[in-house]
PDB file of N, CA and C in Angstrom:
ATOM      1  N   UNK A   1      10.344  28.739  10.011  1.00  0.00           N
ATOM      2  CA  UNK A   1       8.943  29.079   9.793  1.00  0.00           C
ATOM      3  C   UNK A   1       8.207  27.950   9.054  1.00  0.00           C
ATOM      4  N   UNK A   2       6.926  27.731   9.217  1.00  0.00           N
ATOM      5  CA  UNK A   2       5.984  26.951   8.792  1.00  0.00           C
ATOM      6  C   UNK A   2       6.168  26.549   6.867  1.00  0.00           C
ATOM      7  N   UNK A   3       6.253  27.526   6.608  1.00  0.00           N
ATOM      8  CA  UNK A   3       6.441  27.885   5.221  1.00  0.00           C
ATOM      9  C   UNK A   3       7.855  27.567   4.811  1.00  0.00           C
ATOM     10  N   UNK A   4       8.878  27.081   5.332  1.00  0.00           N
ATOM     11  CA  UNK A   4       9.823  26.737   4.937  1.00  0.00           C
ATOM     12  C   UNK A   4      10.218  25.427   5.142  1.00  0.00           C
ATOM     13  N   UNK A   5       9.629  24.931   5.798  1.00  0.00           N
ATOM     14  CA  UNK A   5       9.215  23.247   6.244  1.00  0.00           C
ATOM     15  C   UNK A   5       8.967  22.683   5.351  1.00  0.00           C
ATOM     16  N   UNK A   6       9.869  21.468   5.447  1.00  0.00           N
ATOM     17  CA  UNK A   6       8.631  20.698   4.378  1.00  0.00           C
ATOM     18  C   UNK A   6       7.631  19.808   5.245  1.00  0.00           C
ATOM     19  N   UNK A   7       6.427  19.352   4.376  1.00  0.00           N
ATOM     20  CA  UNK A   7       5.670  18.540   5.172  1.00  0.00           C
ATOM     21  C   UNK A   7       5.220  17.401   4.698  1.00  0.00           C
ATOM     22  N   UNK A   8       4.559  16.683   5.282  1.00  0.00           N
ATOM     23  CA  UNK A   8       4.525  15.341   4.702  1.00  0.00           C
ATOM     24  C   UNK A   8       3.286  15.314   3.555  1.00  0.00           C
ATOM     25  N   UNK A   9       3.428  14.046   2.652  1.00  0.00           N
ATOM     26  CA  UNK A   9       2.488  13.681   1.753  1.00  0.00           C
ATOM     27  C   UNK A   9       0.866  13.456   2.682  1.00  0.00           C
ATOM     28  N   UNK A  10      -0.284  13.659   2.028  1.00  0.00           N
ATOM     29  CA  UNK A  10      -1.445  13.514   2.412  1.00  0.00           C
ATOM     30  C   UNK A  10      -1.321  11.838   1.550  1.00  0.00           C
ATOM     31  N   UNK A  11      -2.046  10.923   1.885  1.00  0.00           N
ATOM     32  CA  UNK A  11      -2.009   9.528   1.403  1.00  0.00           C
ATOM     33  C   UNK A  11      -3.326   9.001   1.341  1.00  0.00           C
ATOM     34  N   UNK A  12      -4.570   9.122   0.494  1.00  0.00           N
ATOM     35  CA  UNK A  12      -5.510   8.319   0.520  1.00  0.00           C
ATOM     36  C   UNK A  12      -6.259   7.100  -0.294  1.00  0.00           C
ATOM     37  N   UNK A  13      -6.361   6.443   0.242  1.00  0.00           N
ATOM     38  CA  UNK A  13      -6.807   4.591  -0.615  1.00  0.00           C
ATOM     39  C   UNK A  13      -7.825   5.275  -1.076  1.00  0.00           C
ATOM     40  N   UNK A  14      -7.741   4.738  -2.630  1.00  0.00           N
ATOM     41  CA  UNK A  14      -9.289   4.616  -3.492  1.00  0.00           C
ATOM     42  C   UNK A  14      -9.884   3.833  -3.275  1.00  0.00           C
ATOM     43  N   UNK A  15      -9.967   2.821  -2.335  1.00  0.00           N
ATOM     44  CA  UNK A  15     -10.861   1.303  -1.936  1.00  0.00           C
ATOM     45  C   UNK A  15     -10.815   1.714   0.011  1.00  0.00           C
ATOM     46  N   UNK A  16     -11.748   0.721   0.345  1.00  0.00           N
ATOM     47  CA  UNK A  16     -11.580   0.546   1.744  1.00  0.00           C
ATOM     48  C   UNK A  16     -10.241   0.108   1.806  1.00  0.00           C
ATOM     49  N   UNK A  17      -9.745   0.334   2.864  1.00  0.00           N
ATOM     50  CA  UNK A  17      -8.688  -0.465   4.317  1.00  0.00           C
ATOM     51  C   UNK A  17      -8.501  -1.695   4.178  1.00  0.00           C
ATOM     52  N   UNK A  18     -10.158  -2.432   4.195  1.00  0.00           N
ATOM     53  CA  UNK A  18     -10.082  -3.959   4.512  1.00  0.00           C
ATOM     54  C   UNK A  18     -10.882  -4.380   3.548  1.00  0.00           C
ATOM     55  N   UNK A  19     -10.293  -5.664   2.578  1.00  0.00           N
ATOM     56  CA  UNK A  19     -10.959  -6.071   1.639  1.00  0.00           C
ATOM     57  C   UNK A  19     -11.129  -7.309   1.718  1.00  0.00           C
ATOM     58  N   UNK A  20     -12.007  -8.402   1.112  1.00  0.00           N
ATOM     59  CA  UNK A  20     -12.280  -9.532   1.089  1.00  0.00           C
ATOM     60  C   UNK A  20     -12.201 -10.013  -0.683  1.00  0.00           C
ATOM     61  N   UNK A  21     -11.518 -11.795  -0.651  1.00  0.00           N
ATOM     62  CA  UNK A  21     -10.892 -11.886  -1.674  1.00  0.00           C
ATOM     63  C   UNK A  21     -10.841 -13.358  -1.495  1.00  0.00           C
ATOM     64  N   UNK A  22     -11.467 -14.045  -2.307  1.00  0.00           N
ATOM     65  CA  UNK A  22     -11.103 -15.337  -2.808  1.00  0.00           C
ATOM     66  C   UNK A  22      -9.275 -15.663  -3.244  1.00  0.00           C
ATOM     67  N   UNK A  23      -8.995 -17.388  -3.064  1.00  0.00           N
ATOM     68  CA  UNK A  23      -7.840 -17.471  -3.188  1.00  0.00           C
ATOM     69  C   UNK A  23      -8.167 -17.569  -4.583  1.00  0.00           C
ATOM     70  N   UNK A  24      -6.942 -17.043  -5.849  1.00  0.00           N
ATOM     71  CA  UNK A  24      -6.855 -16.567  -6.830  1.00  0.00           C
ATOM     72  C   UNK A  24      -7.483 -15.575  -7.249  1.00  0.00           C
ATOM     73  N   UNK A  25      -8.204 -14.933  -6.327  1.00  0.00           N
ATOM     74  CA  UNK A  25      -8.761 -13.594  -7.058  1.00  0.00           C
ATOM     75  C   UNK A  25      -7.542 -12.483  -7.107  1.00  0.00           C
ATOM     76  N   UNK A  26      -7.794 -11.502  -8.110  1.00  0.00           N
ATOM     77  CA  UNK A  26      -7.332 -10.679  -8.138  1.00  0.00           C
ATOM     78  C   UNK A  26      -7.185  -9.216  -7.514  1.00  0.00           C
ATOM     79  N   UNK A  27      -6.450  -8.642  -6.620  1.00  0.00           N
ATOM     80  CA  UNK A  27      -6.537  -7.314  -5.944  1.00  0.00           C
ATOM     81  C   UNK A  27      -5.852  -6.001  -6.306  1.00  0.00           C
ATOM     82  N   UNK A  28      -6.598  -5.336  -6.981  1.00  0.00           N
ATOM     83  CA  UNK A  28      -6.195  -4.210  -7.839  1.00  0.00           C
ATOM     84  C   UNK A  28      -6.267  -2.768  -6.487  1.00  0.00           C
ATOM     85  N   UNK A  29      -4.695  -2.492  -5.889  1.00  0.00           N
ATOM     86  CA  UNK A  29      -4.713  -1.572  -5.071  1.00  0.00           C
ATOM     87  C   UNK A  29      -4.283   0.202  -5.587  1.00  0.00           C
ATOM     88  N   UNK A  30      -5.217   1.130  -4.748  1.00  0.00           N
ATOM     89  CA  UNK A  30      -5.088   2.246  -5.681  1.00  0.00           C
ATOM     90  C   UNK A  30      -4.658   3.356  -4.437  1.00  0.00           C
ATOM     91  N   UNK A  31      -3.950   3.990  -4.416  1.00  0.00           N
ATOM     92  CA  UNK A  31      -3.927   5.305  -3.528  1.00  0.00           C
ATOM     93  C   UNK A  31      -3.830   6.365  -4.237  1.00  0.00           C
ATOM     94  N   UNK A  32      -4.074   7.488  -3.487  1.00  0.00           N
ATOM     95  CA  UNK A  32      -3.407   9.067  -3.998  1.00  0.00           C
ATOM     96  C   UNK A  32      -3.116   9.280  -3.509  1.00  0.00           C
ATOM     97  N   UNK A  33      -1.832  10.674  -3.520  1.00  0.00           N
ATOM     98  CA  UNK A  33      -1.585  11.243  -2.848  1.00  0.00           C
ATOM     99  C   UNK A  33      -0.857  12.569  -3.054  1.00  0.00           C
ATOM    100  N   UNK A  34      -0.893  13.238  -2.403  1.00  0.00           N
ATOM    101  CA  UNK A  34      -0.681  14.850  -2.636  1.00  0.00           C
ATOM    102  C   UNK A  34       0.561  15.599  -1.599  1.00  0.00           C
ATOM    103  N   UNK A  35       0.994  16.558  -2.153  1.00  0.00           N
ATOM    104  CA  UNK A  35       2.011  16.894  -1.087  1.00  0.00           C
ATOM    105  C   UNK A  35       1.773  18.509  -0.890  1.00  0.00           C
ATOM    106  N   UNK A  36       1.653  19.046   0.535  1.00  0.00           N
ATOM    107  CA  UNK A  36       1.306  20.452   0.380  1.00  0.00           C
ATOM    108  C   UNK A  36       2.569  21.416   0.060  1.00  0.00           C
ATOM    109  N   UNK A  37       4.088  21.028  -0.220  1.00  0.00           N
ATOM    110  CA  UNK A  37       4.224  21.560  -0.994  1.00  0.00           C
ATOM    111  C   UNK A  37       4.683  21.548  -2.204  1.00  0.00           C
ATOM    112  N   UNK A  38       4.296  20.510  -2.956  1.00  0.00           N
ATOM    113  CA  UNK A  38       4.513  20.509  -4.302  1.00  0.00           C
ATOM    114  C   UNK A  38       5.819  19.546  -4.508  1.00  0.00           C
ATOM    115  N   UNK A  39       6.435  18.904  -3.685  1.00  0.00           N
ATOM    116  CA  UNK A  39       7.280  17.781  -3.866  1.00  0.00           C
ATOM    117  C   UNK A  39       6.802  16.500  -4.447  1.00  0.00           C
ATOM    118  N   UNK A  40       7.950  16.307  -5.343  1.00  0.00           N
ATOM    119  CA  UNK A  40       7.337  14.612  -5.815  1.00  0.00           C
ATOM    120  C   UNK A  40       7.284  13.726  -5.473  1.00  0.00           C
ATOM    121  N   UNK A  41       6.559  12.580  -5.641  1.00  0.00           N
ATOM    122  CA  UNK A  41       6.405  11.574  -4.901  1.00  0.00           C
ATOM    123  C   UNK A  41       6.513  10.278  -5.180  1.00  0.00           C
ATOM    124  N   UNK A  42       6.734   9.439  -4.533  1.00  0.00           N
ATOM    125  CA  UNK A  42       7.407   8.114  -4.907  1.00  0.00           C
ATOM    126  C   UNK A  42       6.265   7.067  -4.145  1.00  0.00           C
ATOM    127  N   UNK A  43       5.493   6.188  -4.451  1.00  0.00           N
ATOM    128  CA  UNK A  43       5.171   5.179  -4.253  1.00  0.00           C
ATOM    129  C   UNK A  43       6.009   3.944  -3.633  1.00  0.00           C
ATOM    130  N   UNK A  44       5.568   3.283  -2.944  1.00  0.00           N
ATOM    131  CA  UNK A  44       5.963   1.529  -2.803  1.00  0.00           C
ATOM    132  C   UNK A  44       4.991   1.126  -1.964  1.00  0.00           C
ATOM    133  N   UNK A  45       4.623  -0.151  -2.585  1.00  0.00           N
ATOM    134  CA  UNK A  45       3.501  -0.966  -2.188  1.00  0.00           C
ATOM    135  C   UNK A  45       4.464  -2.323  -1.548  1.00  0.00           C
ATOM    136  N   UNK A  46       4.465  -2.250  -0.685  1.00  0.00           N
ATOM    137  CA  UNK A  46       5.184  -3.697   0.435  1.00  0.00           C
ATOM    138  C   UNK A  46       4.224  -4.424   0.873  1.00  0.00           C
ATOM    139  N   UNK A  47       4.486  -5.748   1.114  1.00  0.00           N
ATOM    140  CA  UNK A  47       3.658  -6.590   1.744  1.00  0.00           C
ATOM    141  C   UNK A  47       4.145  -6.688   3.651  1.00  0.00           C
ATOM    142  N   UNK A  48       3.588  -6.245   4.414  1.00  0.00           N
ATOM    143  CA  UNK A  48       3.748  -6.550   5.478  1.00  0.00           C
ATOM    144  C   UNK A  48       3.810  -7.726   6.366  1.00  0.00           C
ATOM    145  N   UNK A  49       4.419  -8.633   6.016  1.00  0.00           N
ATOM    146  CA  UNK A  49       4.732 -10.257   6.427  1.00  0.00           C
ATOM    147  C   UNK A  49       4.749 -10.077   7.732  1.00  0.00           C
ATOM    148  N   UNK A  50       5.129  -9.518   8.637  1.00  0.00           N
ATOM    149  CA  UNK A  50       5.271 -10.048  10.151  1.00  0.00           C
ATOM    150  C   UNK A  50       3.450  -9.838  10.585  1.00  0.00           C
ATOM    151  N   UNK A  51       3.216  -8.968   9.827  1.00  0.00           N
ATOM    152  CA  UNK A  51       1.572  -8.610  10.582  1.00  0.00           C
ATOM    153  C   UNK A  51       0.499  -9.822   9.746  1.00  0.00           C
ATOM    154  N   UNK A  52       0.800 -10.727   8.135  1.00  0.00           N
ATOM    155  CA  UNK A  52      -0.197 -11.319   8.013  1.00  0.00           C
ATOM    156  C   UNK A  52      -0.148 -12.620   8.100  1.00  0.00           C
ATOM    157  N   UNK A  53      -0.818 -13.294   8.015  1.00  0.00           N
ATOM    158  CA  UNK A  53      -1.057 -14.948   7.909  1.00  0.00           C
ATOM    159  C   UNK A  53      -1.317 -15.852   7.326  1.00  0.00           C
ATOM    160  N   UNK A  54      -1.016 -15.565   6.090  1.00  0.00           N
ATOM    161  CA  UNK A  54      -0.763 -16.432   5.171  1.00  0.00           C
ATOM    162  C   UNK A  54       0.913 -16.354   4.860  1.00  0.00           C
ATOM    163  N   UNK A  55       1.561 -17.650   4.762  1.00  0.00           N
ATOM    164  CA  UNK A  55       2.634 -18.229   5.168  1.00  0.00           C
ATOM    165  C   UNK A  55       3.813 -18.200   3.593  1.00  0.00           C
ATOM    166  N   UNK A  56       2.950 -18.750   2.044  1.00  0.00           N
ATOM    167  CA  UNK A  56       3.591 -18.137   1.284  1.00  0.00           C
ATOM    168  C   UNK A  56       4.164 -16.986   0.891  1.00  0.00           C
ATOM    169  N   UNK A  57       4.510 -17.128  -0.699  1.00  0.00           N
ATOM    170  CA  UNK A  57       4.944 -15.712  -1.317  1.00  0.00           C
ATOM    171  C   UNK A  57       4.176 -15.628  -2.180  1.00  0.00           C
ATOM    172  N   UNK A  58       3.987 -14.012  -2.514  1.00  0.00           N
ATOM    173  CA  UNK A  58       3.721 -13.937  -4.121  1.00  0.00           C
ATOM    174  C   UNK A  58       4.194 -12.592  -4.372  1.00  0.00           C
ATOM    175  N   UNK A  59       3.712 -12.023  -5.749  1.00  0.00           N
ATOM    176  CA  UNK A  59       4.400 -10.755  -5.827  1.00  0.00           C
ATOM    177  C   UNK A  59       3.781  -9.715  -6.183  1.00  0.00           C
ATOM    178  N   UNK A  60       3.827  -8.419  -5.720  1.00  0.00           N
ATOM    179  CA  UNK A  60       2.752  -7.169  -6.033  1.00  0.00           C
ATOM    180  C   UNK A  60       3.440  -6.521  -7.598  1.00  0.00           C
ATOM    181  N   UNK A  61       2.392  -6.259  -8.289  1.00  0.00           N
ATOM    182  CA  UNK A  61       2.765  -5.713  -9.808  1.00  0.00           C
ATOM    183  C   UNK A  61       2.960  -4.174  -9.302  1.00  0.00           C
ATOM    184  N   UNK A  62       3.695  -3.591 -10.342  1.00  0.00           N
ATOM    185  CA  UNK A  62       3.807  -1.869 -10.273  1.00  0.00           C
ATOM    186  C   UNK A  62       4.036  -1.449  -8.764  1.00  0.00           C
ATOM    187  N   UNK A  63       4.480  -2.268  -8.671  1.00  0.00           N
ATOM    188  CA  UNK A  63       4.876  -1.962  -6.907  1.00  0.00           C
ATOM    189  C   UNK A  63       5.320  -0.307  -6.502  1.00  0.00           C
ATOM    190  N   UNK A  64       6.062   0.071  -7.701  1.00  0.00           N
ATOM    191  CA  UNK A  64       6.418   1.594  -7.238  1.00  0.00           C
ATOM    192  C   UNK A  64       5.720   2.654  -7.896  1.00  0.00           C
ATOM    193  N   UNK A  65       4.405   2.096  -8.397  1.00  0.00           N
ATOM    194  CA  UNK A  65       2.919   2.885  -8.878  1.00  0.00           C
ATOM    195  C   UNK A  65       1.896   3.102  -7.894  1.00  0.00           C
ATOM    196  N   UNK A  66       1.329   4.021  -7.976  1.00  0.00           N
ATOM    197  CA  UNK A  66      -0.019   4.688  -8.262  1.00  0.00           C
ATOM    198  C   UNK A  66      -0.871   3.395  -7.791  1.00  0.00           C
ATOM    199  N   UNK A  67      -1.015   2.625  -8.600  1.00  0.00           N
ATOM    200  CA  UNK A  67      -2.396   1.721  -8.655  1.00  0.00           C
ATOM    201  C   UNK A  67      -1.213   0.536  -9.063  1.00  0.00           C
ATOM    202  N   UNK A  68      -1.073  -0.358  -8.005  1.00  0.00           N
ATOM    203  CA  UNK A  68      -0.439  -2.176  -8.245  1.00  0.00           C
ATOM    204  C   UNK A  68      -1.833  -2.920  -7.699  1.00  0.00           C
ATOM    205  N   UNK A  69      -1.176  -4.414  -8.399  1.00  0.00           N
ATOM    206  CA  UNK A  69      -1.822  -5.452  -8.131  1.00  0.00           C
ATOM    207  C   UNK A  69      -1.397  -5.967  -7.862  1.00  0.00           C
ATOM    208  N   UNK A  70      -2.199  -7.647  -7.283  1.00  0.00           N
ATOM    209  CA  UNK A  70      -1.190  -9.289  -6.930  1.00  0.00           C
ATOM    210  C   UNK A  70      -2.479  -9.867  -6.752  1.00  0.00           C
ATOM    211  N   UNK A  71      -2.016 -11.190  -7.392  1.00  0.00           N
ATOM    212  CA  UNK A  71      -2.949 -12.142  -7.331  1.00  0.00           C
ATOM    213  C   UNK A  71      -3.044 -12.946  -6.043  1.00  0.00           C
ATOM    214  N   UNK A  72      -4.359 -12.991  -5.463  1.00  0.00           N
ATOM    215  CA  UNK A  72      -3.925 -14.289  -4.157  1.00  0.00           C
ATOM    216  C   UNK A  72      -3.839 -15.476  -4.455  1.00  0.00           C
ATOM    217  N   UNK A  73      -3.197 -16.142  -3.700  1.00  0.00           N
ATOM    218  CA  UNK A  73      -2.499 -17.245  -3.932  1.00  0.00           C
ATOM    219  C   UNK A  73      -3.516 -17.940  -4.049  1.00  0.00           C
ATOM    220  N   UNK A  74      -3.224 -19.189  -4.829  1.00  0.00           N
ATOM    221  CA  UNK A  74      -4.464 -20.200  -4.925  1.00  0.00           C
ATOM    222  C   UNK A  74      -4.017 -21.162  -3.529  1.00  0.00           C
ATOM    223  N   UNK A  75      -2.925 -21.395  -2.774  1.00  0.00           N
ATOM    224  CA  UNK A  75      -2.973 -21.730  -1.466  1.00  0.00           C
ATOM    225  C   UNK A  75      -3.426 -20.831  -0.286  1.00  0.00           C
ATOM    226  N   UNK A  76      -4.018 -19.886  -0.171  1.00  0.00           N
ATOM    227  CA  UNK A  76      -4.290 -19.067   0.978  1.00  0.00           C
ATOM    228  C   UNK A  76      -5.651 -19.685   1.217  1.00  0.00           C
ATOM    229  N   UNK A  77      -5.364 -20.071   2.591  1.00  0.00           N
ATOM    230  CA  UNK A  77      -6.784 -20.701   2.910  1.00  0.00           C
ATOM    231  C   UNK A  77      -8.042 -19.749   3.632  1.00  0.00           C
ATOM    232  N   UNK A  78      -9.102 -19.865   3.795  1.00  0.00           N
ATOM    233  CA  UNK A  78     -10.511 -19.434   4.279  1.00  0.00           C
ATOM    234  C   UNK A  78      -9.721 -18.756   5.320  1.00  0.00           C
ATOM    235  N   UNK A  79      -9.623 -17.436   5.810  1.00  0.00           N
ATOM    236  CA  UNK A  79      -8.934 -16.806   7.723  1.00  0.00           C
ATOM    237  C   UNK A  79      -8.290 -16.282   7.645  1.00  0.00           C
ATOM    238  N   UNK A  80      -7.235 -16.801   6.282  1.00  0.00           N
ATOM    239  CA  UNK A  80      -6.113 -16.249   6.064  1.00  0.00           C
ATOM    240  C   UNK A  80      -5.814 -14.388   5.972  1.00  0.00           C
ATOM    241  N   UNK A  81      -5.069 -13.570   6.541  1.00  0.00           N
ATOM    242  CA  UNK A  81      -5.061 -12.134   6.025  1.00  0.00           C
ATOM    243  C   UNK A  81      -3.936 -12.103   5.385  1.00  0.00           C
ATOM    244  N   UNK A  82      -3.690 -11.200   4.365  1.00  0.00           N
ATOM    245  CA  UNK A  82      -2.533 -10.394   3.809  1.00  0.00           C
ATOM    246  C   UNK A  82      -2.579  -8.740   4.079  1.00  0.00           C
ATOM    247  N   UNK A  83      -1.240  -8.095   4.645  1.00  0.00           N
ATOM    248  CA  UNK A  83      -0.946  -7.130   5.198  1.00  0.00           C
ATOM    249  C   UNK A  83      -0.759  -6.508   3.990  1.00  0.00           C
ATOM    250  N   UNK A  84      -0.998  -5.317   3.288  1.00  0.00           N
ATOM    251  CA  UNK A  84       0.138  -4.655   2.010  1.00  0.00           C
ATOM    252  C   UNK A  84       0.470  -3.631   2.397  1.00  0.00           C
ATOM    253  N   UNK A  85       1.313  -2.625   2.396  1.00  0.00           N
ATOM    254  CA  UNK A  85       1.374  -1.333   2.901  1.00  0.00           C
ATOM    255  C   UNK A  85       1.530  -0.465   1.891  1.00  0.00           C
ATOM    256  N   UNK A  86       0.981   0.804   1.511  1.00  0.00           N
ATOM    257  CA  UNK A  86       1.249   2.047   0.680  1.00  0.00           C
ATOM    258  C   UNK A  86       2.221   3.303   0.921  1.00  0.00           C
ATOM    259  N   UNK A  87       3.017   2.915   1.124  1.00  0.00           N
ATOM    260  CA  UNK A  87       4.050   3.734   1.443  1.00  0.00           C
ATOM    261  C   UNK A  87       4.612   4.956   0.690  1.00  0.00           C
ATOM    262  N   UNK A  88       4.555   6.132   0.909  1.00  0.00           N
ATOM    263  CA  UNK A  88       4.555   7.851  -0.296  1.00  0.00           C
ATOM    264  C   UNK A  88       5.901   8.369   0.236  1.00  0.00           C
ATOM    265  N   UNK A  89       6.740   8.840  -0.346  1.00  0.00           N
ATOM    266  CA  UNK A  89       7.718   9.345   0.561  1.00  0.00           C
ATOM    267  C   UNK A  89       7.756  10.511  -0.647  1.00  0.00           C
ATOM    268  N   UNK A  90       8.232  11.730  -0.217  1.00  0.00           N
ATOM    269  CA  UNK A  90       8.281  12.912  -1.180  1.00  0.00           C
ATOM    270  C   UNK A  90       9.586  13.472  -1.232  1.00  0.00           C
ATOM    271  N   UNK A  91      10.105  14.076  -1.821  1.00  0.00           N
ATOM    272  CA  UNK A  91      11.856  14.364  -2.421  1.00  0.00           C
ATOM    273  C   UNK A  91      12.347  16.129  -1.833  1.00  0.00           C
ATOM    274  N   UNK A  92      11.087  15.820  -0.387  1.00  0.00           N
ATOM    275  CA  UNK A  92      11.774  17.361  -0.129  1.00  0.00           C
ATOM    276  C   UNK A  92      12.489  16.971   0.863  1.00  0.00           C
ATOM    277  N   UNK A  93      13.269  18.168   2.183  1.00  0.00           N
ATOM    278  CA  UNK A  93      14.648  18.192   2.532  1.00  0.00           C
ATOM    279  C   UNK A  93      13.836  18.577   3.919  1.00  0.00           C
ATOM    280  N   UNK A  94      14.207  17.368   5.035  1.00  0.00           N
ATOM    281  CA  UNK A  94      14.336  16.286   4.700  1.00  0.00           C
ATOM    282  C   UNK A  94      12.836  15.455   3.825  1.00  0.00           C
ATOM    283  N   UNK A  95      13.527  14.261   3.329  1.00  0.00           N
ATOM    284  CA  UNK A  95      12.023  13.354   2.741  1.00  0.00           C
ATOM    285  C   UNK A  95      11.282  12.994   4.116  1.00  0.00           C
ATOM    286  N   UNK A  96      10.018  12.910   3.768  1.00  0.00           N
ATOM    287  CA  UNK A  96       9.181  12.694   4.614  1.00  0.00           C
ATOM    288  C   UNK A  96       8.135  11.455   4.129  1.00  0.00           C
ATOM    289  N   UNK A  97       7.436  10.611   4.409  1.00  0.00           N
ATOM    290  CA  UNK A  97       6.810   9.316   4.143  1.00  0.00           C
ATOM    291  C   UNK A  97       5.438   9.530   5.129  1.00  0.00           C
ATOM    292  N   UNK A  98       4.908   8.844   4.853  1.00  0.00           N
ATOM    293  CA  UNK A  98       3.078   8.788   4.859  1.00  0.00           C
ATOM    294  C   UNK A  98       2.521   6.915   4.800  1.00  0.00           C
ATOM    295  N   UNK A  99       2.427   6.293   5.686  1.00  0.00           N
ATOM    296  CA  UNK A  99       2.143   4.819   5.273  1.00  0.00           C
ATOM    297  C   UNK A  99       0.842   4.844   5.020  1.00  0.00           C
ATOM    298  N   UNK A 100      -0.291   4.155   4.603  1.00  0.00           N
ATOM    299  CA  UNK A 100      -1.813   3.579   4.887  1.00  0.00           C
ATOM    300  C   UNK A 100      -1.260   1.459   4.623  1.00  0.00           C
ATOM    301  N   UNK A 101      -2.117   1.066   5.647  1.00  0.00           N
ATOM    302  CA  UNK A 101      -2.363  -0.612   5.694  1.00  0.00           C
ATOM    303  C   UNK A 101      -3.570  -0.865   4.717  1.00  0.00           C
ATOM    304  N   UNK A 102      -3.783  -2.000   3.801  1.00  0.00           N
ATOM    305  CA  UNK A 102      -4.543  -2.740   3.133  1.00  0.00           C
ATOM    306  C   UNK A 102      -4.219  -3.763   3.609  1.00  0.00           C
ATOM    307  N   UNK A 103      -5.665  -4.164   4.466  1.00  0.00           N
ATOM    308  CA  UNK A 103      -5.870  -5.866   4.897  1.00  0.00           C
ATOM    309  C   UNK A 103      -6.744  -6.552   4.201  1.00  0.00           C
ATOM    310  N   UNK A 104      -6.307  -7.811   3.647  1.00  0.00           N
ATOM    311  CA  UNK A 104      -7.056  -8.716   2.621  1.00  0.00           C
ATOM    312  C   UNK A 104      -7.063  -9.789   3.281  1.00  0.00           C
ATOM    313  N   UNK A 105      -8.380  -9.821   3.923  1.00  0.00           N
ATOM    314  CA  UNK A 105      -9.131 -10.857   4.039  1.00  0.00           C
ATOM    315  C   UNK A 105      -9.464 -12.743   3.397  1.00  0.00           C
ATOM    316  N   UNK A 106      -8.933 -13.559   3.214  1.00  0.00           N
ATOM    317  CA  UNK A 106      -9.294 -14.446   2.430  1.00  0.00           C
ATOM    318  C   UNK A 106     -10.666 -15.209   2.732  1.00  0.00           C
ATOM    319  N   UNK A 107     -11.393 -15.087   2.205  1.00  0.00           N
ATOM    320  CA  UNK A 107     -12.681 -15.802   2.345  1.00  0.00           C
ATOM    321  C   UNK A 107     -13.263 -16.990   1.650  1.00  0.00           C
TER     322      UNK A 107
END
């Protein structure tokens, strides 16, 4: 029955989808998210490398929070995108996960 299911996390960004960002600016990323039934929830903020285009590294803060950051690189040139992903997974049986994409723009 419906009611004995578990179901997945609801996942929503406190910012747009797609953001624009000078190289060294700073990108402060925020989601929520909720679970309808009351399971807890786990964060991870990944960078999606095969989908962006900028070629370095760098590293996302609080990665398994609520609200992380990362600085862009002071090499990411004008075109450049960075992929991040918000990934929720919740601790019911089985776990279930919820992604949203943040694309950062370098301008």
């Amino acid at each position: 029955p419906f009611a004995e299911a578990n179901h997945e996390p609801e996942v929503v960004l406190n910012h747009a989808a797609d953001l624009n960002f000078k190289a060294g600016g700073w990108v402060k990323l925020s989601a929520k998210a909720t679970d309808p039934d009351g399971d807890e929830l786990a964060y991870r903020w990944w960078r999606y490398q095969e989908a962006d285009t900028y070629n370095g590294n760098f590293a996302i803060q609080n990665a398994d929070k609520r609200i992380a950051s990362f600085n862009v690189p002071v090499d990411a040139k004008k075109g450049d995108t960075i992929h991040v992903i918000c990934e929720v997974t919740d601790d019911g049986t089985p776990p279930l996960t919820r992604y949203r994409r943040v694309v950062v723009y370098i301008r």
